[in-house]
C-alpha atoms as a PDB file:
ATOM      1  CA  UNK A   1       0.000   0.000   0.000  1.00  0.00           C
ATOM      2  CA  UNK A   2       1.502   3.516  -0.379  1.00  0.00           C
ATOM      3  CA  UNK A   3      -0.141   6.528   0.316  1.00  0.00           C
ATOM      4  CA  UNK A   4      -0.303   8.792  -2.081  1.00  0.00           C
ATOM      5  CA  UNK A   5      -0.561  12.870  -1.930  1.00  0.00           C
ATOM      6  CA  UNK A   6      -4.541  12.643  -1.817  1.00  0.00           C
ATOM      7  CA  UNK A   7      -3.939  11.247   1.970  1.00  0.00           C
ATOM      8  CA  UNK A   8      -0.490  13.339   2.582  1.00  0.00           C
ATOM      9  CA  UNK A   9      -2.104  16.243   1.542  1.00  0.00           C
ATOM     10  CA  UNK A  10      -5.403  15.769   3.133  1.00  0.00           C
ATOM     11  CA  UNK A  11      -3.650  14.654   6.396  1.00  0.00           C
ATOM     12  CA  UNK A  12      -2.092  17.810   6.227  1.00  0.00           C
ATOM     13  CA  UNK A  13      -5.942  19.998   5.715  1.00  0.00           C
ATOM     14  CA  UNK A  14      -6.609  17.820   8.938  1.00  0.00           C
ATOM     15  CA  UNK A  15      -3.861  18.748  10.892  1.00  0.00           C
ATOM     16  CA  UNK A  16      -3.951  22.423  10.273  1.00  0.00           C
ATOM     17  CA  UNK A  17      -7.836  22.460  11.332  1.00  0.00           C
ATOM     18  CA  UNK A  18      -7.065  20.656  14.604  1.00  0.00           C
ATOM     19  CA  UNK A  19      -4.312  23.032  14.751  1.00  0.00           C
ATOM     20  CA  UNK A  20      -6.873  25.732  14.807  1.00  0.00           C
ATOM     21  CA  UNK A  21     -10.100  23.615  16.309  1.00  0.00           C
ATOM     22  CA  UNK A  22     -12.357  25.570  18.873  1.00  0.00           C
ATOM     23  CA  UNK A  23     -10.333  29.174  17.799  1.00  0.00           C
ATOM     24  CA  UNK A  24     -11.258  29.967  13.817  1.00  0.00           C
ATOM     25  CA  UNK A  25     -12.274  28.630  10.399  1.00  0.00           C
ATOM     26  CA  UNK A  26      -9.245  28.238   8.056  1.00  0.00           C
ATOM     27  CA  UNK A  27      -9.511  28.553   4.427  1.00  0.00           C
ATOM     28  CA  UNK A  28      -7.825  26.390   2.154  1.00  0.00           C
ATOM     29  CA  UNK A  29      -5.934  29.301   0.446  1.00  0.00           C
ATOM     30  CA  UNK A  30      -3.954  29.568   3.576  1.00  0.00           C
ATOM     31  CA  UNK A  31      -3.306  25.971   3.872  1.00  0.00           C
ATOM     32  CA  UNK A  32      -1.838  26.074   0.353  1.00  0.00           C
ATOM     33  CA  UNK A  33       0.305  28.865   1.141  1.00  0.00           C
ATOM     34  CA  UNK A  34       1.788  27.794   4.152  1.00  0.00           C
ATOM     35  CA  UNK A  35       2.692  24.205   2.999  1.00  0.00           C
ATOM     36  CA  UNK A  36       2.987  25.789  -0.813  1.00  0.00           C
ATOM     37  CA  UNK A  37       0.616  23.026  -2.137  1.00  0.00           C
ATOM     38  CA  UNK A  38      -2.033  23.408  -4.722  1.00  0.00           C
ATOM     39  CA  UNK A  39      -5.156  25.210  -3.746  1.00  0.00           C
ATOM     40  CA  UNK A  40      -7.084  23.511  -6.431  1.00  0.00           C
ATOM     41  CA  UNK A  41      -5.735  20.284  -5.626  1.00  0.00           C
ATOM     42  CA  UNK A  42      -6.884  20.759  -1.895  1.00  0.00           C
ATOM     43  CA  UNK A  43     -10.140  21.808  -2.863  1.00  0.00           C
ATOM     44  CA  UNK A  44     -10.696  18.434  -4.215  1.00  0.00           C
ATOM     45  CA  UNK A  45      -9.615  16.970  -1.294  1.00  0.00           C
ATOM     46  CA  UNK A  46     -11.799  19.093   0.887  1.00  0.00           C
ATOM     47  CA  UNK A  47     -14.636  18.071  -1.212  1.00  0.00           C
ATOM     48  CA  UNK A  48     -13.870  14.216  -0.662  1.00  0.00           C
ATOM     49  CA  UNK A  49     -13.415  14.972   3.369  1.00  0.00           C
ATOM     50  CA  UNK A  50     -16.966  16.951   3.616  1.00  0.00           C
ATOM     51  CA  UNK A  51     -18.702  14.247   1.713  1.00  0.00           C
ATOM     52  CA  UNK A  52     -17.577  11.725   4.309  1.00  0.00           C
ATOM     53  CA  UNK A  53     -18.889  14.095   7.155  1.00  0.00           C
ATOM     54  CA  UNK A  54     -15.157  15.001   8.611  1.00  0.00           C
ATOM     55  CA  UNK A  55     -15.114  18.558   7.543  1.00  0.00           C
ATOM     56  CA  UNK A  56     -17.797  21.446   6.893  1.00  0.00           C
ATOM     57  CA  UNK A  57     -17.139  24.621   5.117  1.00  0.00           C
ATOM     58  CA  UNK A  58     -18.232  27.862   6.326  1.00  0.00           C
ATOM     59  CA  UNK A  59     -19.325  30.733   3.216  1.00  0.00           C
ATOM     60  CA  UNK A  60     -18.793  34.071   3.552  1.00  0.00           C
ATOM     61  CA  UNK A  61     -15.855  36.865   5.498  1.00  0.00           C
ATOM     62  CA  UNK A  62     -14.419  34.761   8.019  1.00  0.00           C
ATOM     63  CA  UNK A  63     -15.257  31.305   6.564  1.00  0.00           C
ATOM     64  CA  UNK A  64     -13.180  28.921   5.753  1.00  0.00           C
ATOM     65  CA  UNK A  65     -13.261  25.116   7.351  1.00  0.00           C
ATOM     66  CA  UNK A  66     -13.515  23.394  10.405  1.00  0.00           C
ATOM     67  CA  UNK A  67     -13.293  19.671  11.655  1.00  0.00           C
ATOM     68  CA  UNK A  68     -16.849  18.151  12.148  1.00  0.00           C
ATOM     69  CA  UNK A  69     -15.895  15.885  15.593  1.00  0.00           C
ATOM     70  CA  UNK A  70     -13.372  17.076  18.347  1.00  0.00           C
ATOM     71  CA  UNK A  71      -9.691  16.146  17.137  1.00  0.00           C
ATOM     72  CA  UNK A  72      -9.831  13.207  19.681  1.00  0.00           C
ATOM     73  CA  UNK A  73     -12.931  11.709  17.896  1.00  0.00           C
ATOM     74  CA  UNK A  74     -11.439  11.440  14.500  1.00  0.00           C
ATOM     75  CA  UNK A  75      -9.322   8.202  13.696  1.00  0.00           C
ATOM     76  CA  UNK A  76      -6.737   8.419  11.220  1.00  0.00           C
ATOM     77  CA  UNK A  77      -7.992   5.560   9.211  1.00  0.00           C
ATOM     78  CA  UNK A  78     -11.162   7.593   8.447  1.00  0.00           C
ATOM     79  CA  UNK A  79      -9.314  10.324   6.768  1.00  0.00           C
ATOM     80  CA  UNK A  80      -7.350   7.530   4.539  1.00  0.00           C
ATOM     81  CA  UNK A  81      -9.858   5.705   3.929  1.00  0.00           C
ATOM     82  CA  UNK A  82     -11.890   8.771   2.589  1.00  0.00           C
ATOM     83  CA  UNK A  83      -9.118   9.986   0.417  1.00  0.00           C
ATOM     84  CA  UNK A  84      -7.402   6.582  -0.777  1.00  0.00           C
ATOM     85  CA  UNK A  85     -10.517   3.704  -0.431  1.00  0.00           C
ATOM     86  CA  UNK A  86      -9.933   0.562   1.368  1.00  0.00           C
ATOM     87  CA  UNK A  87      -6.328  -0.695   2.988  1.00  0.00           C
ATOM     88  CA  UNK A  88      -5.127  -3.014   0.201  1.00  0.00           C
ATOM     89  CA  UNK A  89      -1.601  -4.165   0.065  1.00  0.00           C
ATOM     90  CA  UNK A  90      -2.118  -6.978  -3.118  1.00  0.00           C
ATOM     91  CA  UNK A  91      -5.308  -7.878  -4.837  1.00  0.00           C
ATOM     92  CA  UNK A  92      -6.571 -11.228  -3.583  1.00  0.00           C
ATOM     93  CA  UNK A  93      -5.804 -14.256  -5.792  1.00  0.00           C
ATOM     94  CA  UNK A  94      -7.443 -17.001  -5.716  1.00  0.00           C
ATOM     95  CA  UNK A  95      -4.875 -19.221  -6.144  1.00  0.00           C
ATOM     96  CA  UNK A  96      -2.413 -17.909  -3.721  1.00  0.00           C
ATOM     97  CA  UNK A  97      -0.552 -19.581  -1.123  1.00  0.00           C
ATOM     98  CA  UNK A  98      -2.816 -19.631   1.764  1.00  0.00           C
ATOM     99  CA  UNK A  99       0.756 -18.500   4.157  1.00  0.00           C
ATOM    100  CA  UNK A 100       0.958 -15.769   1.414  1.00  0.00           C
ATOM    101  CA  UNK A 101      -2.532 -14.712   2.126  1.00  0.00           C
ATOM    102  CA  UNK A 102      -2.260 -14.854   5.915  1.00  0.00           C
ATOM    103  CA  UNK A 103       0.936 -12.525   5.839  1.00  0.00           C
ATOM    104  CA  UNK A 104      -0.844  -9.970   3.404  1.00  0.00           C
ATOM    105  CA  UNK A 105      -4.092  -9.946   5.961  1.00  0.00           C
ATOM    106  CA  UNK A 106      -1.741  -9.519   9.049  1.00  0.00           C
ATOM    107  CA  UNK A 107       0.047  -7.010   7.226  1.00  0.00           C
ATOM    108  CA  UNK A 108      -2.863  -4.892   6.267  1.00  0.00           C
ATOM    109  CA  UNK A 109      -4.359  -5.495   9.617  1.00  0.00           C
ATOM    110  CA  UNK A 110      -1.258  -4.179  11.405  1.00  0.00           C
ATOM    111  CA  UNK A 111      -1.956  -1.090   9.252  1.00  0.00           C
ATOM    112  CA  UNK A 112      -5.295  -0.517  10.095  1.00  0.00           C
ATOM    113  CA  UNK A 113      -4.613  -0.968  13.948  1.00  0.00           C
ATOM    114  CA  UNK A 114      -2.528   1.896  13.962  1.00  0.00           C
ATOM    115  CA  UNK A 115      -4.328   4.012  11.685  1.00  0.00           C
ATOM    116  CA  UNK A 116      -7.788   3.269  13.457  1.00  0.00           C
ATOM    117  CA  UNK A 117      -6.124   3.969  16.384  1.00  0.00           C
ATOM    118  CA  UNK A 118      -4.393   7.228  16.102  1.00  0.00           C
ATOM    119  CA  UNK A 119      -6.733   9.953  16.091  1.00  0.00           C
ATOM    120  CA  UNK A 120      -5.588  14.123  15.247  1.00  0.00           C
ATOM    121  CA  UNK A 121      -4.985  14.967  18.607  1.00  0.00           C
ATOM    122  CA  UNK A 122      -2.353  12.272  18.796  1.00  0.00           C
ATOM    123  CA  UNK A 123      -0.824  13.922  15.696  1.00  0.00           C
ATOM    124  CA  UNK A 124      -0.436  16.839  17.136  1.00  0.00           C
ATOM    125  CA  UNK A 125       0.793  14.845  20.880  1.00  0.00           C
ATOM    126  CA  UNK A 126       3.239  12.830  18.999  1.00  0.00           C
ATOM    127  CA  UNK A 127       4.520  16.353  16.586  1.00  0.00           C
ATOM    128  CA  UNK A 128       4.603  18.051  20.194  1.00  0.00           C
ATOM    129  CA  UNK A 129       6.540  15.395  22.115  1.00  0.00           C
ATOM    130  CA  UNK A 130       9.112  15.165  18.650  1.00  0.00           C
ATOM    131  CA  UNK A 131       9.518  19.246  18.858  1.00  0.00           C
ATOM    132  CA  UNK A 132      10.508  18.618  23.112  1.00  0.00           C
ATOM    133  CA  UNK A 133      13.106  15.708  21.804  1.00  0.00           C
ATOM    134  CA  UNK A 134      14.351  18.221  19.376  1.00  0.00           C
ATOM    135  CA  UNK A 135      14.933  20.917  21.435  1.00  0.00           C
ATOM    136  CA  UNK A 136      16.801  18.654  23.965  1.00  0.00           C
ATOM    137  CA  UNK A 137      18.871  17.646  21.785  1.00  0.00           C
ATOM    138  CA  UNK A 138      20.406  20.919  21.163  1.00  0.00           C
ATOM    139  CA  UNK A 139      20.610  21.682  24.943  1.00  0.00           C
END
């Protein structure tokens, strides 16, 4: 499985959001900006997270986005699987080994663990903790 820039860059509309959650909307022309990505591109994106109820848009002077659930209620895996479809690592055979297809489900269930377990706030926990690591470093 690799993920590709639809769930990079649409991790990275989700971060910024819970970066912001509770304060402001944030429009997608500053998200582009900031990580110099394609406003058009994320627009697409942002369509693909509203339809699957994780973001709402907000018209008018002031508006922009905002998440839908409190950072610690969205998983991850729900803004992958929005973006990219279903955890697939190799299409199913039929005739494959049967060891072959118990390593490819343990695999892709290993995946899906994490990523149904890691929700934004843990981004940001695990970005916050890497920043303190940093920063000791150079002490």
């Amino acid at each position: 499985m690799k993920i590709t820039t639809k769930g990079r860059y649409g991790l990275t509309i989700m971060i910024e959001l819970t970066r912001n959650y509770g304060k402001r909307h944030v429009p997608l022309k500053e998200i582009a900006e900031k990580h110099q990505l394609s406003l058009h591109y994320l627009e697409q994106l942002a369509t693909s997270l509203r339809n699957n109820g994780l973001i709402k848009s907000v018209r008018g002077a002031g508006g922009g986005y905002l998440l839908t659930k409190e950072p610690n209620k969205i998983i991850v895996g729900d803004i992958i699987t929005a973006l990219e479809g279903p955890i697939l690592f190799v299409e199913e055979m039929s005739n494959e080994e049967p060891a072959q297809k118990a390593l490819w489900n343990k695999l892709r269930n290993a995946v899906k663990d994490i990523l149904d377990t890691t929700t934004l706030e843990d981004l940001l926990a695990m970005h916050q903790e890497d920043k303190q690591e940093n920063y000791m470093f150079y002490i």
